[in-house]
C-alpha atoms as a PDB file:
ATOM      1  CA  UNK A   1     218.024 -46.240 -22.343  1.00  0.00           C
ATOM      2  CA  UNK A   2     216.679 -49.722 -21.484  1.00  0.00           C
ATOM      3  CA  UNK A   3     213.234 -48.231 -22.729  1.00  0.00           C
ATOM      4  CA  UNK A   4     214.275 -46.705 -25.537  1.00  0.00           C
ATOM      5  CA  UNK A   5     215.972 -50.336 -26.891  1.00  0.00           C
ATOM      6  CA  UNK A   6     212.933 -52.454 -25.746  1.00  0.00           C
ATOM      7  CA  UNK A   7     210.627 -49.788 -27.805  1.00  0.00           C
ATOM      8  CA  UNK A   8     213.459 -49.968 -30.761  1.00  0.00           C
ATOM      9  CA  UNK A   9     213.074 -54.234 -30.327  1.00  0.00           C
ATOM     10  CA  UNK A  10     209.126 -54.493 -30.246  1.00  0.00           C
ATOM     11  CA  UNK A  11     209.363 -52.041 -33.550  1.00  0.00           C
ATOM     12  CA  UNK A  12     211.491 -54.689 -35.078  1.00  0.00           C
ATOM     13  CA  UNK A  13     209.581 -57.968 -34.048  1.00  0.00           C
ATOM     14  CA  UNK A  14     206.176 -56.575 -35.423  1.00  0.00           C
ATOM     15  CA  UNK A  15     207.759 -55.871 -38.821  1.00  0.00           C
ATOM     16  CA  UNK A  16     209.180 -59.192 -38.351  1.00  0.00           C
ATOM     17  CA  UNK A  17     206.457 -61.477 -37.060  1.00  0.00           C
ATOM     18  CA  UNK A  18     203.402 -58.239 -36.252  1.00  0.00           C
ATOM     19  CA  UNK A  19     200.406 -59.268 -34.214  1.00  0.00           C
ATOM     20  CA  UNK A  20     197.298 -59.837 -36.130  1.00  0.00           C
ATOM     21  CA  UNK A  21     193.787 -58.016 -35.216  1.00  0.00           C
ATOM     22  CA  UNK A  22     191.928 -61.214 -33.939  1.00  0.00           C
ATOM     23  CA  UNK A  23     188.773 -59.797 -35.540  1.00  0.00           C
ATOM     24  CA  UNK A  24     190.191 -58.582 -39.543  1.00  0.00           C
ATOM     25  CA  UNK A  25     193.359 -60.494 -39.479  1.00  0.00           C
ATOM     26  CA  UNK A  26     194.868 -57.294 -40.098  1.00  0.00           C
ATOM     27  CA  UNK A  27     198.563 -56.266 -38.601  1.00  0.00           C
ATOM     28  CA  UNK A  28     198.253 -54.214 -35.544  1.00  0.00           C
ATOM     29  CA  UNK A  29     200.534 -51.120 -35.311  1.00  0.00           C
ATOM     30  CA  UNK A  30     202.455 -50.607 -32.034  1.00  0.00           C
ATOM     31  CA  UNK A  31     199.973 -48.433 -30.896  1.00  0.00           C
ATOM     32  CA  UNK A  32     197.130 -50.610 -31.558  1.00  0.00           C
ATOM     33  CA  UNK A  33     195.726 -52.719 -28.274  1.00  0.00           C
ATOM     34  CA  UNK A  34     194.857 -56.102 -29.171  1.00  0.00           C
ATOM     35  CA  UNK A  35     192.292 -55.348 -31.688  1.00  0.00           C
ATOM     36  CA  UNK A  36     192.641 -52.828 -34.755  1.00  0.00           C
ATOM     37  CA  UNK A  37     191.465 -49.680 -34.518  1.00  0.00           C
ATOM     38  CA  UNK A  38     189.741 -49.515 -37.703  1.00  0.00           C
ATOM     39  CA  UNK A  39     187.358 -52.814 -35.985  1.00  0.00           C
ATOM     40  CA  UNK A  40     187.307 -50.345 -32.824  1.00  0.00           C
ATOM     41  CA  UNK A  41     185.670 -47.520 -34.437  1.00  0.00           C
ATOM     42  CA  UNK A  42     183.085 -49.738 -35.912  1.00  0.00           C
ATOM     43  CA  UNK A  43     181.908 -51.621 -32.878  1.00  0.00           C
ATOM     44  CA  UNK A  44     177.885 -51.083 -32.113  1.00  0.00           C
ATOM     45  CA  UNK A  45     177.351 -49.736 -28.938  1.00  0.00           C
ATOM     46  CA  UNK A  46     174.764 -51.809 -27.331  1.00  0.00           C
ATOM     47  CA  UNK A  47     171.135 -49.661 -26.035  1.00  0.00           C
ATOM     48  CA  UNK A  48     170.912 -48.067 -22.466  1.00  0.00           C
ATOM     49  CA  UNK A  49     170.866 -50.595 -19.616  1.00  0.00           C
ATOM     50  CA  UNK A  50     167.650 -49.935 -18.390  1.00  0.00           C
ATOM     51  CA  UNK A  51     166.519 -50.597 -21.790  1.00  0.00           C
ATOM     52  CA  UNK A  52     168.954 -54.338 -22.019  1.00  0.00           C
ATOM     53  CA  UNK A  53     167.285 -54.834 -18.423  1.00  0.00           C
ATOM     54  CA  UNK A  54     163.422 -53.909 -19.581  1.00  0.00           C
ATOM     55  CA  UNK A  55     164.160 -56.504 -22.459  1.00  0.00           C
ATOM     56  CA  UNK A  56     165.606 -59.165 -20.189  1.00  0.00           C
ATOM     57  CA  UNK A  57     162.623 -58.685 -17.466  1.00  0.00           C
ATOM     58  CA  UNK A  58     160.365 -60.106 -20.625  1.00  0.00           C
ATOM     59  CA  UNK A  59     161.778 -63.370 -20.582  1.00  0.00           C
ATOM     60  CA  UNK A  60     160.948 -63.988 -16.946  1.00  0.00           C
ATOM     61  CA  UNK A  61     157.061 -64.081 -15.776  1.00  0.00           C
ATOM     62  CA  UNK A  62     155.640 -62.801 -12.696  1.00  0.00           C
ATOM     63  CA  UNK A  63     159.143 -62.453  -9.849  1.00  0.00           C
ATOM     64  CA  UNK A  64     161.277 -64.778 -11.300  1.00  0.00           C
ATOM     65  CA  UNK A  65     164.069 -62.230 -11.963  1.00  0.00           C
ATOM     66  CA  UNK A  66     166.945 -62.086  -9.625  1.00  0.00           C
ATOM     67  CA  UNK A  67     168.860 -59.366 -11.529  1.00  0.00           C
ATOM     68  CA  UNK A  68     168.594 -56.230 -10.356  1.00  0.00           C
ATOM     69  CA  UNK A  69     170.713 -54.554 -13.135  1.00  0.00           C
ATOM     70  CA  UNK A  70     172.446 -55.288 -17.067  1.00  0.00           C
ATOM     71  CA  UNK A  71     174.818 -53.857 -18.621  1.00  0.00           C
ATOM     72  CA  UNK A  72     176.676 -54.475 -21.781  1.00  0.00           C
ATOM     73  CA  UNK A  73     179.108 -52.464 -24.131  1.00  0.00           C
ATOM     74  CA  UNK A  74     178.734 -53.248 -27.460  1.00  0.00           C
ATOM     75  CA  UNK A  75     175.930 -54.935 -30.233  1.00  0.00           C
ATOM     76  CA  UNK A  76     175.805 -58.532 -31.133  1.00  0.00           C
ATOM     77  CA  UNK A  77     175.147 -59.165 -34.462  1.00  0.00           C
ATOM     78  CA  UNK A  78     176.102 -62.391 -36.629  1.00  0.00           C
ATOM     79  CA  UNK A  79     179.777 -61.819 -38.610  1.00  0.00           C
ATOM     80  CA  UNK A  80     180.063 -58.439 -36.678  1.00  0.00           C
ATOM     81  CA  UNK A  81     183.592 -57.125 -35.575  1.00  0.00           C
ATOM     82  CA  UNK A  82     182.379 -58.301 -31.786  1.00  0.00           C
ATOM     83  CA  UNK A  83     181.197 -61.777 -32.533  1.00  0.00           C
ATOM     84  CA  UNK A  84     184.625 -62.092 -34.171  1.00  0.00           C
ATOM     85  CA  UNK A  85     186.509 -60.898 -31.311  1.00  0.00           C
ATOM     86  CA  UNK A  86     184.612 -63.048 -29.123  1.00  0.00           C
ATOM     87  CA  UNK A  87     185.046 -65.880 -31.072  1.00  0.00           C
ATOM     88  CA  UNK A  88     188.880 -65.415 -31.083  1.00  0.00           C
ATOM     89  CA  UNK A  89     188.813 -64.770 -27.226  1.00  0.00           C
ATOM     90  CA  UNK A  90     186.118 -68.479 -26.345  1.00  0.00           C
ATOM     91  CA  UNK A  91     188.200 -70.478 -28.990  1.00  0.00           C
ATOM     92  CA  UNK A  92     191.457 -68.951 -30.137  1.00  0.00           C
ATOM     93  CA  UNK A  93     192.885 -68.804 -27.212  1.00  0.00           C
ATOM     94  CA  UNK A  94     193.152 -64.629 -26.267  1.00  0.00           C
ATOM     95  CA  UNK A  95     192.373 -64.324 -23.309  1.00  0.00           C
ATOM     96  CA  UNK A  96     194.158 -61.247 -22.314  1.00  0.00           C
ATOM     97  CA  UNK A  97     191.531 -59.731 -25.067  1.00  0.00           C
ATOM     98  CA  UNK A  98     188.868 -61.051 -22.528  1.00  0.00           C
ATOM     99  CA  UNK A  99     191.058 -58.701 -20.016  1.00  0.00           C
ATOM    100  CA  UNK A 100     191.145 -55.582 -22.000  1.00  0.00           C
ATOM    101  CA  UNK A 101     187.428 -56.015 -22.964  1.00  0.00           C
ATOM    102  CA  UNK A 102     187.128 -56.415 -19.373  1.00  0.00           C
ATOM    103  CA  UNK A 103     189.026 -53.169 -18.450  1.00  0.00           C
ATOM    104  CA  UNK A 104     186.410 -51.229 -21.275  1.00  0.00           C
ATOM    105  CA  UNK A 105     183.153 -52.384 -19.680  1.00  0.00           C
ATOM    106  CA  UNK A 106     184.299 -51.146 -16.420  1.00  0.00           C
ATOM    107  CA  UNK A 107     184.569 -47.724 -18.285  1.00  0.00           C
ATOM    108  CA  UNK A 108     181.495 -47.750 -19.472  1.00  0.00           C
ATOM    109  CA  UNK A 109     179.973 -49.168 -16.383  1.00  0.00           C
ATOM    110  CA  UNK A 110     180.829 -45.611 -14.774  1.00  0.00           C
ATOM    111  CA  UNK A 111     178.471 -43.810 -16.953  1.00  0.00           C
ATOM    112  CA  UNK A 112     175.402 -45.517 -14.953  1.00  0.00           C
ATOM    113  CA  UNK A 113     174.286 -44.777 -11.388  1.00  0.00           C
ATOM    114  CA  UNK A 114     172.902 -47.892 -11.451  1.00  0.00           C
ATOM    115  CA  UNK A 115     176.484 -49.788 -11.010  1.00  0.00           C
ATOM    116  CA  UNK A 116     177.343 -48.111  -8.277  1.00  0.00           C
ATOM    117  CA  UNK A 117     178.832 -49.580  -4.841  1.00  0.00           C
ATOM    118  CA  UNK A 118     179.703 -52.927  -6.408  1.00  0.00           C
ATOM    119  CA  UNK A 119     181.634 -55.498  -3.609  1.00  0.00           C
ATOM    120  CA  UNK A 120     182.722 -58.392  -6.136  1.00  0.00           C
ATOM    121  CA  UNK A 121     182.619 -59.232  -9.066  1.00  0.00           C
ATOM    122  CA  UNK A 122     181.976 -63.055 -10.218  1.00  0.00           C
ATOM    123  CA  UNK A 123     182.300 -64.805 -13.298  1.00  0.00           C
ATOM    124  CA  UNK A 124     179.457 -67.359 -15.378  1.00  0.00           C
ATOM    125  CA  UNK A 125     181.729 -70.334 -14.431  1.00  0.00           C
ATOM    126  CA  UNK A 126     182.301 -72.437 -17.183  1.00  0.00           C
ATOM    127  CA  UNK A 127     181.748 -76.542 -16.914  1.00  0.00           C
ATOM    128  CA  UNK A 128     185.319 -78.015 -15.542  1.00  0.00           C
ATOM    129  CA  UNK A 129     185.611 -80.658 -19.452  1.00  0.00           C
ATOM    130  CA  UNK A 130     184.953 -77.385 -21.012  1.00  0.00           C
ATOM    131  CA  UNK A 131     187.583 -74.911 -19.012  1.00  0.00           C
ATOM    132  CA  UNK A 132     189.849 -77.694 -19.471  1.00  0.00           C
ATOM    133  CA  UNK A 133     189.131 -77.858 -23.239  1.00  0.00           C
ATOM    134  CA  UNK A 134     189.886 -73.940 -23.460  1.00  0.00           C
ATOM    135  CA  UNK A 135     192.495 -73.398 -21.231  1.00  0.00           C
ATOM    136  CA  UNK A 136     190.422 -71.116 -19.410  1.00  0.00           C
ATOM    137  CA  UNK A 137     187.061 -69.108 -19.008  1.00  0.00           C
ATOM    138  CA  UNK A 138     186.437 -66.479 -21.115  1.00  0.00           C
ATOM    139  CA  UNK A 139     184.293 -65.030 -18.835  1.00  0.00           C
ATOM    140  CA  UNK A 140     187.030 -65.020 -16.146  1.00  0.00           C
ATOM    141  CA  UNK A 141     189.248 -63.284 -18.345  1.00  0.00           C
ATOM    142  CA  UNK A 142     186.582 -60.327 -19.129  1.00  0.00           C
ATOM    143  CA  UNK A 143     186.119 -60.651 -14.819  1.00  0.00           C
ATOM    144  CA  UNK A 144     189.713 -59.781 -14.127  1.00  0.00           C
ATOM    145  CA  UNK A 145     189.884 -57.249 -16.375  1.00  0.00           C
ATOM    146  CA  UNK A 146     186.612 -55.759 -14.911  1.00  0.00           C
ATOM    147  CA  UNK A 147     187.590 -55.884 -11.287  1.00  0.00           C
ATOM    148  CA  UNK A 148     191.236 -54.731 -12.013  1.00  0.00           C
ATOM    149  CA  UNK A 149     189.842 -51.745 -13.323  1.00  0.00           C
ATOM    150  CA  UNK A 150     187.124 -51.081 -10.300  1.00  0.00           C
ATOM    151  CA  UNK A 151     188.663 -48.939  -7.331  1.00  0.00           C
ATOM    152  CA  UNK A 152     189.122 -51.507  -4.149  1.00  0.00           C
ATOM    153  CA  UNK A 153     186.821 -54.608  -6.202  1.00  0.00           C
ATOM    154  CA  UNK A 154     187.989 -58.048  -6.574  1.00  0.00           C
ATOM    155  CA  UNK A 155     187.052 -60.986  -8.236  1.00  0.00           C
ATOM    156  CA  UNK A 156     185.703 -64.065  -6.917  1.00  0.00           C
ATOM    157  CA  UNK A 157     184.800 -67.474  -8.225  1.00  0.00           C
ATOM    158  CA  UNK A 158     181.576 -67.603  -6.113  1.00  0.00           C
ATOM    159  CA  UNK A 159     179.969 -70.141  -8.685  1.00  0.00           C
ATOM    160  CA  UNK A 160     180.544 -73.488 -10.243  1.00  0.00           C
ATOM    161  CA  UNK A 161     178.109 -76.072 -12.433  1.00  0.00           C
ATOM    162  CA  UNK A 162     176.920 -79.037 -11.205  1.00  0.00           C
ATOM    163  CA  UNK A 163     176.719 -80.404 -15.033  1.00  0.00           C
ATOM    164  CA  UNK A 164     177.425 -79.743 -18.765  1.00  0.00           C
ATOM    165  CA  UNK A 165     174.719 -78.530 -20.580  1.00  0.00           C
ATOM    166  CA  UNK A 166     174.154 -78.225 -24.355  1.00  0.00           C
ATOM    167  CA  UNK A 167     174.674 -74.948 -25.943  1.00  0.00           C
ATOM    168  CA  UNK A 168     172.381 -72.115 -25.169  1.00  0.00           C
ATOM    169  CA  UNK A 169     173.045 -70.601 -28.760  1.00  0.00           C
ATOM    170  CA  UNK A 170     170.085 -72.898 -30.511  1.00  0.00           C
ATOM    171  CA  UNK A 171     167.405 -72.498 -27.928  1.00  0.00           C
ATOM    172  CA  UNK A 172     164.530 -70.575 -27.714  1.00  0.00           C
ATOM    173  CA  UNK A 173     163.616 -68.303 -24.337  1.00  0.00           C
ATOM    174  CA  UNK A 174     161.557 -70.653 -22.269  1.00  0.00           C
ATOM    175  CA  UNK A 175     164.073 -73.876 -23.716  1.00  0.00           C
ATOM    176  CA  UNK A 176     167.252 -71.582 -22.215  1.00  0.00           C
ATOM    177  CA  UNK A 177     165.330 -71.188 -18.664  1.00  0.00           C
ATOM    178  CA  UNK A 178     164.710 -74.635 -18.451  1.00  0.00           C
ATOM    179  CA  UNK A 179     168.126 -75.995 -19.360  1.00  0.00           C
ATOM    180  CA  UNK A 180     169.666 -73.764 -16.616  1.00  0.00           C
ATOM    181  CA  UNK A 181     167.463 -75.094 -13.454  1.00  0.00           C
ATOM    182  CA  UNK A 182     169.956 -76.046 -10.640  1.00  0.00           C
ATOM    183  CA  UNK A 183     172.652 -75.467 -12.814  1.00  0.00           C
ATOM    184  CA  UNK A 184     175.047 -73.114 -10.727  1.00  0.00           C
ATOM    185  CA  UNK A 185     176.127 -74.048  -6.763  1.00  0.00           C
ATOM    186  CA  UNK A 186     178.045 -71.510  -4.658  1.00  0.00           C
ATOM    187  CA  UNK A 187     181.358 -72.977  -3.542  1.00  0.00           C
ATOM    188  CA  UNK A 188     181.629 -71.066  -0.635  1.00  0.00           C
ATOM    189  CA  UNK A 189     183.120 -67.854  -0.945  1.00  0.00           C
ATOM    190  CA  UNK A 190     181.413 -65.469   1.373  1.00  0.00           C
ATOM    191  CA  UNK A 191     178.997 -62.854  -0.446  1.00  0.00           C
ATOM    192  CA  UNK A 192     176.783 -62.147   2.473  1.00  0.00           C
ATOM    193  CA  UNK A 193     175.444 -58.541   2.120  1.00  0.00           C
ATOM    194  CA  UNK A 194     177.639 -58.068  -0.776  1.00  0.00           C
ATOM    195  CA  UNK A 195     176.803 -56.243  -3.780  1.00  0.00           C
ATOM    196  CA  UNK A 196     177.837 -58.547  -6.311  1.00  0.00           C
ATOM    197  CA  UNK A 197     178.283 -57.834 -10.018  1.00  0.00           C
ATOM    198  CA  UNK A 198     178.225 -61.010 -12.467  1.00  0.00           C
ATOM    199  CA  UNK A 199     180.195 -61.565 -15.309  1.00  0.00           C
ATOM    200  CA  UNK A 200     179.700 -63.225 -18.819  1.00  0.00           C
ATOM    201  CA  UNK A 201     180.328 -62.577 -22.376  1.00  0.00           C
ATOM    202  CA  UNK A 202     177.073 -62.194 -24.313  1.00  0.00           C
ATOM    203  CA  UNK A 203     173.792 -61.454 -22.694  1.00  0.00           C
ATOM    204  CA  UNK A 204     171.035 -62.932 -25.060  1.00  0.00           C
ATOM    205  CA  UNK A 205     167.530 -63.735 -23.314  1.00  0.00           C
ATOM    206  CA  UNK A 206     169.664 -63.261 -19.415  1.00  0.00           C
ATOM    207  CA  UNK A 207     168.309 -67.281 -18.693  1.00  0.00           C
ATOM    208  CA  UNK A 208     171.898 -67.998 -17.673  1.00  0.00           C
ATOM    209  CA  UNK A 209     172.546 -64.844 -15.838  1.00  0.00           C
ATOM    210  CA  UNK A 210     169.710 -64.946 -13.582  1.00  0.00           C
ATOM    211  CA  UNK A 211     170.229 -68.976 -12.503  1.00  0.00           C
ATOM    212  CA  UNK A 212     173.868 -67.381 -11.500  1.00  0.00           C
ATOM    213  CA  UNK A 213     171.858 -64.829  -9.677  1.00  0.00           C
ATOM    214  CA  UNK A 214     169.709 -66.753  -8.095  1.00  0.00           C
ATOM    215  CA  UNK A 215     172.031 -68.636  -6.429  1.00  0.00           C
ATOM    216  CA  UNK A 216     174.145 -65.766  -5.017  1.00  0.00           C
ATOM    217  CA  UNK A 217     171.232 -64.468  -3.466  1.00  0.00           C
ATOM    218  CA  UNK A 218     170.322 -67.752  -1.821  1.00  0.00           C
ATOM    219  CA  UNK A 219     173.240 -67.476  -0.031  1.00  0.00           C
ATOM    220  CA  UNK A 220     173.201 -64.122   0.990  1.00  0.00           C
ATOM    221  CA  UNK A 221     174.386 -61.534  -1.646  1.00  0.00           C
ATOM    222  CA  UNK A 222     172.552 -58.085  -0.913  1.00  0.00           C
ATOM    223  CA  UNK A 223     171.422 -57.441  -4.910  1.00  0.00           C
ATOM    224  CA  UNK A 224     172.712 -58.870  -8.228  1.00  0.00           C
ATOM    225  CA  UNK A 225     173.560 -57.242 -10.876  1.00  0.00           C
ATOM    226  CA  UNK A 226     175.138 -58.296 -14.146  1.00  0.00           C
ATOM    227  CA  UNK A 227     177.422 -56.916 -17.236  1.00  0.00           C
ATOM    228  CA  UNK A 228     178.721 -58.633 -20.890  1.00  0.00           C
ATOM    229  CA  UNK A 229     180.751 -57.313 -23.444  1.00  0.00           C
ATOM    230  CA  UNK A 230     178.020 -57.534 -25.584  1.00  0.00           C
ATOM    231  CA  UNK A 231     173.891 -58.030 -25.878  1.00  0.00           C
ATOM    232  CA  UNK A 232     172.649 -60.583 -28.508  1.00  0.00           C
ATOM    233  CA  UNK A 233     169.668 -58.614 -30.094  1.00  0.00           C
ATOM    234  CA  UNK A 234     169.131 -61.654 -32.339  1.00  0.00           C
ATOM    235  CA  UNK A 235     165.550 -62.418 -32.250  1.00  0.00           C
ATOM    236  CA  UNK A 236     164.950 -66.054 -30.821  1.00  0.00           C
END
């Protein structure tokens, strides 16, 4: 009975006040998670990982690349359903979107051999003025979600910046590499022969990705690998 009336009084409130898809502004249905399904069903799926991964190992000359893996869900593209969903979850403050698009990659994570075994799972930490400014990390928000959703997995924050940087968004491959050098320290948490899967938003040239991975396996982790929402196939 106590069901039945909550179901009858979430019916009411969304003709009274319904929840807006964050990415058409349209009224979500009580059926409808966070996002509409009509801006669902026309999401991009991003390509293969070993094809994200072959594209990211061309940013990085000779061994430079730490990643051993990358993995993202869906297509980048400017004023695309995605960008707007990720704009609402970095700046509009959803971040149990970030968890939900959190729980999907880890679904389509399980398609691919090649995320097996994962130990941990670590956000891209965000600068502390800038977490501050948000209210939280986005990228923490799509961690939880992932790890909640991966069979004995939790999440760790394993990372932090020593500095804010300027945006990656308007910089070129070899200017993204550069502005990430000694950007990430481990604070400690123990990764040592750990399997540890890292955590971000977007994946555009990896530059940020790899510094992250880089220092995990400095101190210890066993491999590296690395999964977004969504690949950035915007040429740079």
């Amino acid at each position: 009975m106590k069901r039945y009336l909550h179901r009858i009084g979430s019916d009411l409130f969304n003709l009274i006040a319904p929840s807006l898809c964050p990415s058409c502004d349209a009224p979500l249905t009580p059926a409808e998670r966070f996002y509409c399904d009509a801006c669902r069903s026309s999401l991009e799926p991003a390509p293969f990982p070993r094809d994200i991964f072959s594209e990211v190992a061309g940013n990085f000359p000779g061994d430079e690349l730490a990643l051993e893996a990358v993995g993202s869900l869906y297509r980048f593209d400017p004023d695309s359903p995605v960008q707007r969903l990720i704009h609402a979850l970095k700046y509009h403050g959803c971040y149990r979107l970030g968890v939900e698009m959190g729980r999907e990659l880890a679904t389509g994570l399980r398609m691919f051999r090649a995320f097996a075994g994962i130990d941990l799972v670590v956000p891209v930490p965000l600068h502390r003025a800038r977490e501050r400014e948000r209210g939280y990390n986005q990228a923490e928000a799509i961690a939880r979600g992932l790890a909640g959703a991966m069979p004995n997995v939790r999440m760790e924050r394993a990372l932090a910046r020593r500095r804010h940087t300027i945006s990656q968004t308007t910089l070129g491959a070899g200017a993204r590499r550069a502005n990430v050098i000694n950007l990430f320290r481990a604070t400690g948490v123990d990764v040592k022969g750990r399997r540890v899967l890292l955590c971000d938003d977007v994946c555009t040239t990896g530059a940020t990705l790899n510094a992250c991975a880089e220092q995990l396996l400095v101190v210890g982790a066993a491999s590296v690998l690395a999964a977004t929402v969504a690949k950035d196939g915007t040429p740079l």
